[in-house]
Protein backbone atom coordinates (compact mmCIF):
# COMPACT_ATOMS: atom_id res chain seq x y z
CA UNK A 1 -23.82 11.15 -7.38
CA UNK A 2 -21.24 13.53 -8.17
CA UNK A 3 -17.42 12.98 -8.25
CA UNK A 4 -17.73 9.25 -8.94
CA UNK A 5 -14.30 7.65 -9.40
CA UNK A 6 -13.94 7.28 -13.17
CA UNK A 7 -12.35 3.51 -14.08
CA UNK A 8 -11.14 2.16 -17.43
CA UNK A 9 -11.10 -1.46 -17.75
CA UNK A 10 -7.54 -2.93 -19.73
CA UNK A 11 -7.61 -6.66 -20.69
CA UNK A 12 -7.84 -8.43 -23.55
CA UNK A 13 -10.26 -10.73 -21.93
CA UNK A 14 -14.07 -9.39 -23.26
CA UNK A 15 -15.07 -11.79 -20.24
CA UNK A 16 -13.08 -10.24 -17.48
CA UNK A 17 -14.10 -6.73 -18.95
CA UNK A 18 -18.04 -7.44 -19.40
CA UNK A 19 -17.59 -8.82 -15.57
CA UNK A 20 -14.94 -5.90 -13.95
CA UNK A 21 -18.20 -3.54 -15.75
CA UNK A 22 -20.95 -5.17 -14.36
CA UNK A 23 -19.60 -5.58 -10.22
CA UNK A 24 -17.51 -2.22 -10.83
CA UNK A 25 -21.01 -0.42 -12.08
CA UNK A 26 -23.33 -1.84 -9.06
CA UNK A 27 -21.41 0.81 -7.09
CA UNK A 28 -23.37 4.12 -6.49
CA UNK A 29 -19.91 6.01 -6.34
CA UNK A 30 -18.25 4.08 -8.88
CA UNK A 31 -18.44 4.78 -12.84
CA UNK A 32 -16.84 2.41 -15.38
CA UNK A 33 -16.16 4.81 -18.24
CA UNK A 34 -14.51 2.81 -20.72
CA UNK A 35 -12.75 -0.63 -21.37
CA UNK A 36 -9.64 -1.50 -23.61
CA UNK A 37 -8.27 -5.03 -25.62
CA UNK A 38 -4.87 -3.68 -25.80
CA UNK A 39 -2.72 -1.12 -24.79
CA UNK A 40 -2.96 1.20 -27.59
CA UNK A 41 -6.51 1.56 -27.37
CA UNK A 42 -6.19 2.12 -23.64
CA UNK A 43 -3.48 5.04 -24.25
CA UNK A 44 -6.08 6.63 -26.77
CA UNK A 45 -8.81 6.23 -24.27
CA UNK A 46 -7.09 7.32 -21.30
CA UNK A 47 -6.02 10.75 -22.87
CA UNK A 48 -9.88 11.41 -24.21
CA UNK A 49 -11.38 10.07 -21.05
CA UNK A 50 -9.50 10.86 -18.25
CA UNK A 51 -9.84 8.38 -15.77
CA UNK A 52 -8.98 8.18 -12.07
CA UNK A 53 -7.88 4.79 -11.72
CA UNK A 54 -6.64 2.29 -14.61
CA UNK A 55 -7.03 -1.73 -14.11
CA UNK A 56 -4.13 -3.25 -16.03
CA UNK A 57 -3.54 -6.82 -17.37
CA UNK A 58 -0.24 -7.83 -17.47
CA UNK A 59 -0.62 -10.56 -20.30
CA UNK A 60 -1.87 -8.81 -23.48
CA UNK A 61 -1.67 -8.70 -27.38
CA UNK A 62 0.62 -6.34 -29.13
CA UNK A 63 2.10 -4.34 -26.09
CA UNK A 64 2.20 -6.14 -22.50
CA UNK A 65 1.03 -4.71 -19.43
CA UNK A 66 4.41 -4.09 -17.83
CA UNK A 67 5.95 -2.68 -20.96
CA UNK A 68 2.64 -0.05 -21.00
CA UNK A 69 2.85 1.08 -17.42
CA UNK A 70 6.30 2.38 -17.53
CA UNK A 71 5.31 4.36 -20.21
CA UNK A 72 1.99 5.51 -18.40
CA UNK A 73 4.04 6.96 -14.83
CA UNK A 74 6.60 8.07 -17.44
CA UNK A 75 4.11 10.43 -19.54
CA UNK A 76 0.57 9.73 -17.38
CA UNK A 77 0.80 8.87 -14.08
CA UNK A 78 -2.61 7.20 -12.68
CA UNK A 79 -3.12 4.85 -9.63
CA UNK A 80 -3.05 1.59 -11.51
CA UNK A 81 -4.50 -1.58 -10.34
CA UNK A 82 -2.56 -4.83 -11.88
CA UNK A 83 -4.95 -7.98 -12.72
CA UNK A 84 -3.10 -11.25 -13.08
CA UNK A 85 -3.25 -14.82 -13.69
CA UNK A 86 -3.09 -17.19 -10.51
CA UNK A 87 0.12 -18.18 -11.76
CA UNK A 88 3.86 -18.49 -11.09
CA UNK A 89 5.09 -16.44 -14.08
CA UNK A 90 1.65 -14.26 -13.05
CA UNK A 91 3.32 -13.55 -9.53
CA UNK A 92 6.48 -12.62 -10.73
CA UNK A 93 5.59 -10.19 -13.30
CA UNK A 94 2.74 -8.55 -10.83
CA UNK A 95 6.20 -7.57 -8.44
CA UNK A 96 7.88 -6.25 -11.47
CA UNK A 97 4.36 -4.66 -12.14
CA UNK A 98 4.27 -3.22 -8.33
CA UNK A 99 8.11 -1.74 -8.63
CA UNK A 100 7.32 0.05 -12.28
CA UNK A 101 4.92 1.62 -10.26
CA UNK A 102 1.74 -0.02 -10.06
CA UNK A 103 -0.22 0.52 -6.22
CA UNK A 104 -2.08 -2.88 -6.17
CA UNK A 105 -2.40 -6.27 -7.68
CA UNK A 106 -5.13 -8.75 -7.51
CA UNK A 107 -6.07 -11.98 -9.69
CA UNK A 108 -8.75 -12.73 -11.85
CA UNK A 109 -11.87 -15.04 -11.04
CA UNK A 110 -11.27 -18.54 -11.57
CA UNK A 111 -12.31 -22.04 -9.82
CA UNK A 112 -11.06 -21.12 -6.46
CA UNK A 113 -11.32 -17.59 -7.03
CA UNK A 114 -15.39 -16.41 -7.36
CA UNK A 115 -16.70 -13.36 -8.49
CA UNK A 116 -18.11 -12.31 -5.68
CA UNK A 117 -14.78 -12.49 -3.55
CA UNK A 118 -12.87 -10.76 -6.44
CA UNK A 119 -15.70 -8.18 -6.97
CA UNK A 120 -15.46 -6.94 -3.14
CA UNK A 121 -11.55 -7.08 -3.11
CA UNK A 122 -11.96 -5.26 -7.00
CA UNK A 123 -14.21 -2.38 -5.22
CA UNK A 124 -12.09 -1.71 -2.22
CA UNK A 125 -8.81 -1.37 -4.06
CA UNK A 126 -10.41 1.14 -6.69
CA UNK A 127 -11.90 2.96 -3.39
CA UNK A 128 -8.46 2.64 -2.05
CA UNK A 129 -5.96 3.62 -4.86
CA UNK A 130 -8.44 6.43 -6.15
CA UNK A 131 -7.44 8.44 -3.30
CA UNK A 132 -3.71 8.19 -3.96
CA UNK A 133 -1.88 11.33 -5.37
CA UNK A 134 1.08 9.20 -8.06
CA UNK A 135 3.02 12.18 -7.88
CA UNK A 136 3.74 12.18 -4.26
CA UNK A 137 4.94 8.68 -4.25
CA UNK A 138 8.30 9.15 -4.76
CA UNK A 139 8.51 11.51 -1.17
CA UNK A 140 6.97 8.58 0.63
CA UNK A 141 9.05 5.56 -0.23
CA UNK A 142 12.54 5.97 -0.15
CA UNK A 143 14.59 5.09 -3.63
CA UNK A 144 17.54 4.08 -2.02
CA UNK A 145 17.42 1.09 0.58
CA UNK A 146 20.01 1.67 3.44
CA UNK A 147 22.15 -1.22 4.48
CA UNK A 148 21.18 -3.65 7.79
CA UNK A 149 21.06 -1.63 11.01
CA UNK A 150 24.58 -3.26 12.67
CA UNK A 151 23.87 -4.82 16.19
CA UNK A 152 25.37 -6.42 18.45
CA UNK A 153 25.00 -10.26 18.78
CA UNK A 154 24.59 -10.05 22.85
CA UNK A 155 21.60 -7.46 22.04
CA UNK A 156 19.22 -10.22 20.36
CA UNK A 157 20.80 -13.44 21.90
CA UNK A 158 17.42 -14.51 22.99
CA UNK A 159 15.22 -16.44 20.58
CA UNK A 160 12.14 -15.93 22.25
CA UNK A 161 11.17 -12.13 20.50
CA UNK A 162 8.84 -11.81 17.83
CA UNK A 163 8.24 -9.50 15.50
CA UNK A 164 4.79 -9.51 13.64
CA UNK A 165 3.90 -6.57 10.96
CA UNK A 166 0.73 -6.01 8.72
CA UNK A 167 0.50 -4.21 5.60
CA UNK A 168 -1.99 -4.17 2.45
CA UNK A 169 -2.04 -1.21 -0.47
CA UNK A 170 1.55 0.33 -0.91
CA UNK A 171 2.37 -2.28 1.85
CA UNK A 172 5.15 -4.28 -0.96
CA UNK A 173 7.30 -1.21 -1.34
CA UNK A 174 7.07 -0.32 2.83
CA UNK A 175 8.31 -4.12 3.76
CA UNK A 176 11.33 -3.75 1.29
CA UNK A 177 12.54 -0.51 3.34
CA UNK A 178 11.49 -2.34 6.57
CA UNK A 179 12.87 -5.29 5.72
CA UNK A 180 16.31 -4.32 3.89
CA UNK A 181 17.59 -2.54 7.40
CA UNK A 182 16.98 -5.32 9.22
CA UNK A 183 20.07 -6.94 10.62
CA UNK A 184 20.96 -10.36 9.92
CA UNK A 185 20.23 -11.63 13.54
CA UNK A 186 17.16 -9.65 13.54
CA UNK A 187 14.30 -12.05 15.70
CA UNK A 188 11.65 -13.90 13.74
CA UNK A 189 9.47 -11.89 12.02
CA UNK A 190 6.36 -12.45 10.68
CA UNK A 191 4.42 -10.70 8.01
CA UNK A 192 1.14 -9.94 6.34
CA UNK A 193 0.83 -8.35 3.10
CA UNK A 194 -2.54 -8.69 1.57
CA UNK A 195 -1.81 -10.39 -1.30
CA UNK A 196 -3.64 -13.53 -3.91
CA UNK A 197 -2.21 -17.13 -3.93
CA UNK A 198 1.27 -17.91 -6.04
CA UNK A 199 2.15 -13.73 -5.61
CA UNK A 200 3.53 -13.98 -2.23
CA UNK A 201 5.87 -16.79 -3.69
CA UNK A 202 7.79 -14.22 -6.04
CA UNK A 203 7.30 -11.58 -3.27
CA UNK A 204 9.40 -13.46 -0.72
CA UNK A 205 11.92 -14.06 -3.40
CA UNK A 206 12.30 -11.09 -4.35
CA UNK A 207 12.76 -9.31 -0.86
CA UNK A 208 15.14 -12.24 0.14
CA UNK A 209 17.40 -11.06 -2.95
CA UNK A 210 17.59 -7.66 -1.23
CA UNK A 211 17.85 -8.87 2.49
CA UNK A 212 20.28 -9.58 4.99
CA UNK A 213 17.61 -11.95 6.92
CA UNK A 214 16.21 -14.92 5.63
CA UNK A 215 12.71 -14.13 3.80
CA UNK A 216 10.54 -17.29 2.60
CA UNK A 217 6.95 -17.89 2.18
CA UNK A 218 5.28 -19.70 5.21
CA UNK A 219 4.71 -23.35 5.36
CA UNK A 220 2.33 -24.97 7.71
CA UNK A 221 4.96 -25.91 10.39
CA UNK A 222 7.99 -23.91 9.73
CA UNK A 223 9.82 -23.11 13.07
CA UNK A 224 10.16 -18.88 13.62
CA UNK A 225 13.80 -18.64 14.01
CA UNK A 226 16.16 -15.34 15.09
CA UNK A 227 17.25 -13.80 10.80
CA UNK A 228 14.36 -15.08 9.25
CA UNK A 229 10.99 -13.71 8.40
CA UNK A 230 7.98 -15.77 7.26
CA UNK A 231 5.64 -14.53 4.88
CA UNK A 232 2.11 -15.58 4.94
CA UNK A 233 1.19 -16.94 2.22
CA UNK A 234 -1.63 -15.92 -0.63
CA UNK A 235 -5.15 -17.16 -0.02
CA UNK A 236 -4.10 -18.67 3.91
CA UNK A 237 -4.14 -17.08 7.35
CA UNK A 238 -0.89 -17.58 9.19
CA UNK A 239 -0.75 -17.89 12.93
CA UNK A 240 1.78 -17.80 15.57
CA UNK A 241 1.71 -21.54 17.76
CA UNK A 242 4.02 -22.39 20.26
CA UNK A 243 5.43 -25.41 21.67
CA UNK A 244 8.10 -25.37 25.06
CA UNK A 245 10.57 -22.88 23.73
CA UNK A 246 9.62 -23.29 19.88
CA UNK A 247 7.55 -20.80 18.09
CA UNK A 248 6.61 -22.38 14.93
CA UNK A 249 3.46 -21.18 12.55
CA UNK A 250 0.57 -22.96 11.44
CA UNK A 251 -0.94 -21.76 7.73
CA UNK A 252 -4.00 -22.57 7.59
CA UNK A 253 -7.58 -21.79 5.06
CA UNK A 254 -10.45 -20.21 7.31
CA UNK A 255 -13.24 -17.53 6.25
CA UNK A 256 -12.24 -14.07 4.98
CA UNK A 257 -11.55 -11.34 7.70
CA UNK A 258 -11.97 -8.17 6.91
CA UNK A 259 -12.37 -9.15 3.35
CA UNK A 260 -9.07 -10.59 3.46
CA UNK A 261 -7.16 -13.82 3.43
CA UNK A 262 -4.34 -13.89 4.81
CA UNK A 263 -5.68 -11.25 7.26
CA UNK A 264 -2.87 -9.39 9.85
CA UNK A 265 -5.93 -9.62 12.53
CA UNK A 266 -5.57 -13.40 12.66
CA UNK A 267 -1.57 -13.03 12.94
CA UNK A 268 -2.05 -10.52 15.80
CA UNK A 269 -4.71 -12.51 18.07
CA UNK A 270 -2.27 -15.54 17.67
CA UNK A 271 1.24 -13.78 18.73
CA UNK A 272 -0.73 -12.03 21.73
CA UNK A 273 -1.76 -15.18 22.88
CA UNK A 274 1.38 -16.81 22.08
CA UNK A 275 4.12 -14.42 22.74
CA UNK A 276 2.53 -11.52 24.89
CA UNK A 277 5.20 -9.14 26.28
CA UNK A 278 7.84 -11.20 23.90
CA UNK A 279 6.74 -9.38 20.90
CA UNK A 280 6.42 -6.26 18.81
CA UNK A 281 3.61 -5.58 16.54
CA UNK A 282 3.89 -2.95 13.35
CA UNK A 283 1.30 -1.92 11.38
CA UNK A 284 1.97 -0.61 7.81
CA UNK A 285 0.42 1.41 5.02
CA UNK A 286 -2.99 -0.06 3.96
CA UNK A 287 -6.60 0.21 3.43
CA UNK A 288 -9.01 -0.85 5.84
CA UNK A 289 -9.25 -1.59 10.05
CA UNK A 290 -7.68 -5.26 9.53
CA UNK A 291 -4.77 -5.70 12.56
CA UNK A 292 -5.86 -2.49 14.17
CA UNK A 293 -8.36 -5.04 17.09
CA UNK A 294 -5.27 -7.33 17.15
CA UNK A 295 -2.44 -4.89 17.45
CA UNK A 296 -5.04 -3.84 20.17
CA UNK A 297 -4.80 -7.64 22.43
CA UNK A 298 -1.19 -7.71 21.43
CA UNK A 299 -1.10 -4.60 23.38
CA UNK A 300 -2.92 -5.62 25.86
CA UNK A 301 -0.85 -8.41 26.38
CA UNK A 302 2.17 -6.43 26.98
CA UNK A 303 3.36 -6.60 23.57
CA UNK A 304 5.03 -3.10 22.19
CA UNK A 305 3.22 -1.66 19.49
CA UNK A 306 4.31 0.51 16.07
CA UNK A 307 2.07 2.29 13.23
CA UNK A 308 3.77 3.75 10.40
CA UNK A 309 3.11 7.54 10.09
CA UNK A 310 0.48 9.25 8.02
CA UNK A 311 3.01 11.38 5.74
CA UNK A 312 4.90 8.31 5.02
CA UNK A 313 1.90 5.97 4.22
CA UNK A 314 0.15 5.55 1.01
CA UNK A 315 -2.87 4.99 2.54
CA UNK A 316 -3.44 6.20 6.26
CA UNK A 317 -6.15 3.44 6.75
CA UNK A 318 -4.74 0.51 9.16
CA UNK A 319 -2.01 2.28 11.28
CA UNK A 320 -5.44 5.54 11.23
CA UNK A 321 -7.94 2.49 12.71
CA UNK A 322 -5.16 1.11 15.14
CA UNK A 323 -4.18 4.20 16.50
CA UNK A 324 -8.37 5.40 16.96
CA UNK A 325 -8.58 2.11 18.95
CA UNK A 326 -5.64 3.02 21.20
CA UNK A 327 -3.43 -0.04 19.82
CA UNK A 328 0.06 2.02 19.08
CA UNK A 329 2.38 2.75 21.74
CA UNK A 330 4.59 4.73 19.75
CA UNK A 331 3.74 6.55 16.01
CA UNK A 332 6.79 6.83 13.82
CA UNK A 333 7.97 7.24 9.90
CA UNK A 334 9.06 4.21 7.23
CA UNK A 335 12.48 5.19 7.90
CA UNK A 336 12.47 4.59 11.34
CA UNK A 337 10.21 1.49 11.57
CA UNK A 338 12.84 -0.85 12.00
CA UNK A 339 15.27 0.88 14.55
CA UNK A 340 12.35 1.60 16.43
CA UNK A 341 11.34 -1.87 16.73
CA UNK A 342 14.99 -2.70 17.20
CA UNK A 343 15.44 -0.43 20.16
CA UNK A 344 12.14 -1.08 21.76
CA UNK A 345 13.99 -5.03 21.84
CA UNK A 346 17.02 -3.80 23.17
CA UNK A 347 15.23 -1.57 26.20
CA UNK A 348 13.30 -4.25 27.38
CA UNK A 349 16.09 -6.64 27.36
CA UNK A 350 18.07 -4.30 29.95
């Protein structure tokens, strides 16, 4: 086949490298054409080879992984892919790894991670990123975050509105502008970012730092309360439950949908059922149909319904799917994700 998507393999691991080769090479459109120990092999390799897409680890002899891909979108710009450690100190430096400029992040195999999981999630995201141009990044995602839309407290007095959003690839970056604007008696909010175990941790963190609104990772239980927004966590599906007037969320494990786990579908069924015409579904930047059927019943139930635009997407793939299925009531850019949701709140409280 011609055209295949060229892939150079960066870890010091000769394990992870003989096994990204092997599930990377079973794929007829898919050529691995070279693997690295350390950085400075990888910089010789990626100027005399040329790749299309770069899998980075962050932990590595001589140079690490973060320190290297500031210097690659300085002088070399290439959809990177950022393999990490199921770890604490993994998840933090994979969001330091996804604001130097990295598109996705995934973990390594390990006991409760198998190959074959990683090796379909591994496949997609080199499908996914491949297709990304690095130099028009910068035109999509806004550098500067503006401040919390100001509202007035009568506006969202209720506490029964929900807000429930989806995102995968570039999806980190879109829920920081989302999120930053909204204002600090925002309603709950839910979100999906497909993401491994122990990342979302340091993701919630670090968009709390930046937020008006409470941000924390889900816990089985937590009630959804007006200036907060749960995230679901890594490796779980999060669903909306409610009991009399309380919304609360219930984390759970469950089989993989659409190859993912936590998967926005399974966050959308639950709200329609359990909100209906009391919420508002978004659907970001990502790869894939996963939340485009369930932004579809939230619909349906008389939810209102947002998909970021194509020009302002990384990857046109979710909001694309959701809109073919007739899911989104209304099509509009990152900028204006959160006033619209905002305003759609306010017009149906009138």
């Amino acid at each position: 086949m011609e055209n295949k998507i060229k892939v150079l393999v960066v870890d010091d691991s000769a394990i992870v490298r003989k096994v990204f080769r092997e599930e990377l090479s079973k794929e007829r459109d898919i050529e691995v054409i070279g693997t690295a120990p350390d950085p400075y092999i990888a910089r010789d390799r990626i100027v005399q080879l040329k790749p299309d897409v770069v899998t980075l680890d962050i932990e590595m002899p001589r140079m690490d992984g973060i320190t290297f891909l500031r210097k690659l979108m300085k002088y070399y710009p290439l959809p990177v892919i950022i393999v990490s450690s199921l770890t604490a100190t993994g998840g933090r430096l994979a969001m330091e790894a996804l604001s130097a400029g990295a598109l996705e992040v995934m973990s390594k195999p390990s006991g409760s991670y198998s190959v074959g999981e990683m090796s379909v999630q591994l496949i997609d995201k080199v499908r996914a990123v491949s297709r990304i141009k690095i130099g028009q990044m910068s035109e999509k995602i806004p550098d500067i975050i503006a401040q919390p839309l100001l509202v007035s407290t009568a506006m969202l007095e209720t506490t029964n509105k929900v807000i429930a959003i989806g995102a995968s690839t570039g999806g980190t970056e879109a829920l920081k502008v989302v999120l930053t604007k909204m204002p600090v008696n925002a309603p709950g909010i839910l979100v999906v970012q497909h993401m491994p175990a122990h990342f979302t941790t340091s993701f919630a963190e670090r968009l709390n730092d930046l937020s008006a609104i409470t941000i924390k990772e889900a816990k089985d239980g937590d009630s959804l309360v007006n200036g907060t927004a749960l995230i679901a966590p890594g490796n779980f599906h999060m669903l909306l439950k409610r009991s009399g007037a309380r919304y609360y969320v219930q984390v759970k494990t469950g089989p993989l949908v659409h190859h993912q786990r936590p998967a926005a579908d399974v966050l959308f069924h639950s709200v329609a059922r359990n909100a209906g015409r009391n919420a508002v579904g978004i659907i970001l930047t990502g790869m894939g149909a996963d939340g485009a059927l369930g932004l579809l019943k939230m619909k349906e139930a008389g939810a209102r319904t947002l998909a970021q635009d194509e020009k302002s997407c990384i990857v046109f793939g979710m909001p694309k799917e959701a809109i073919k299925l007739g899911a989104v009531e209304k099509v509009v850019s990152l900028n204006n994700i959160t006033q619209s949701a905002i305003s759609v709140i306010d017009h149906d409280r009138k």
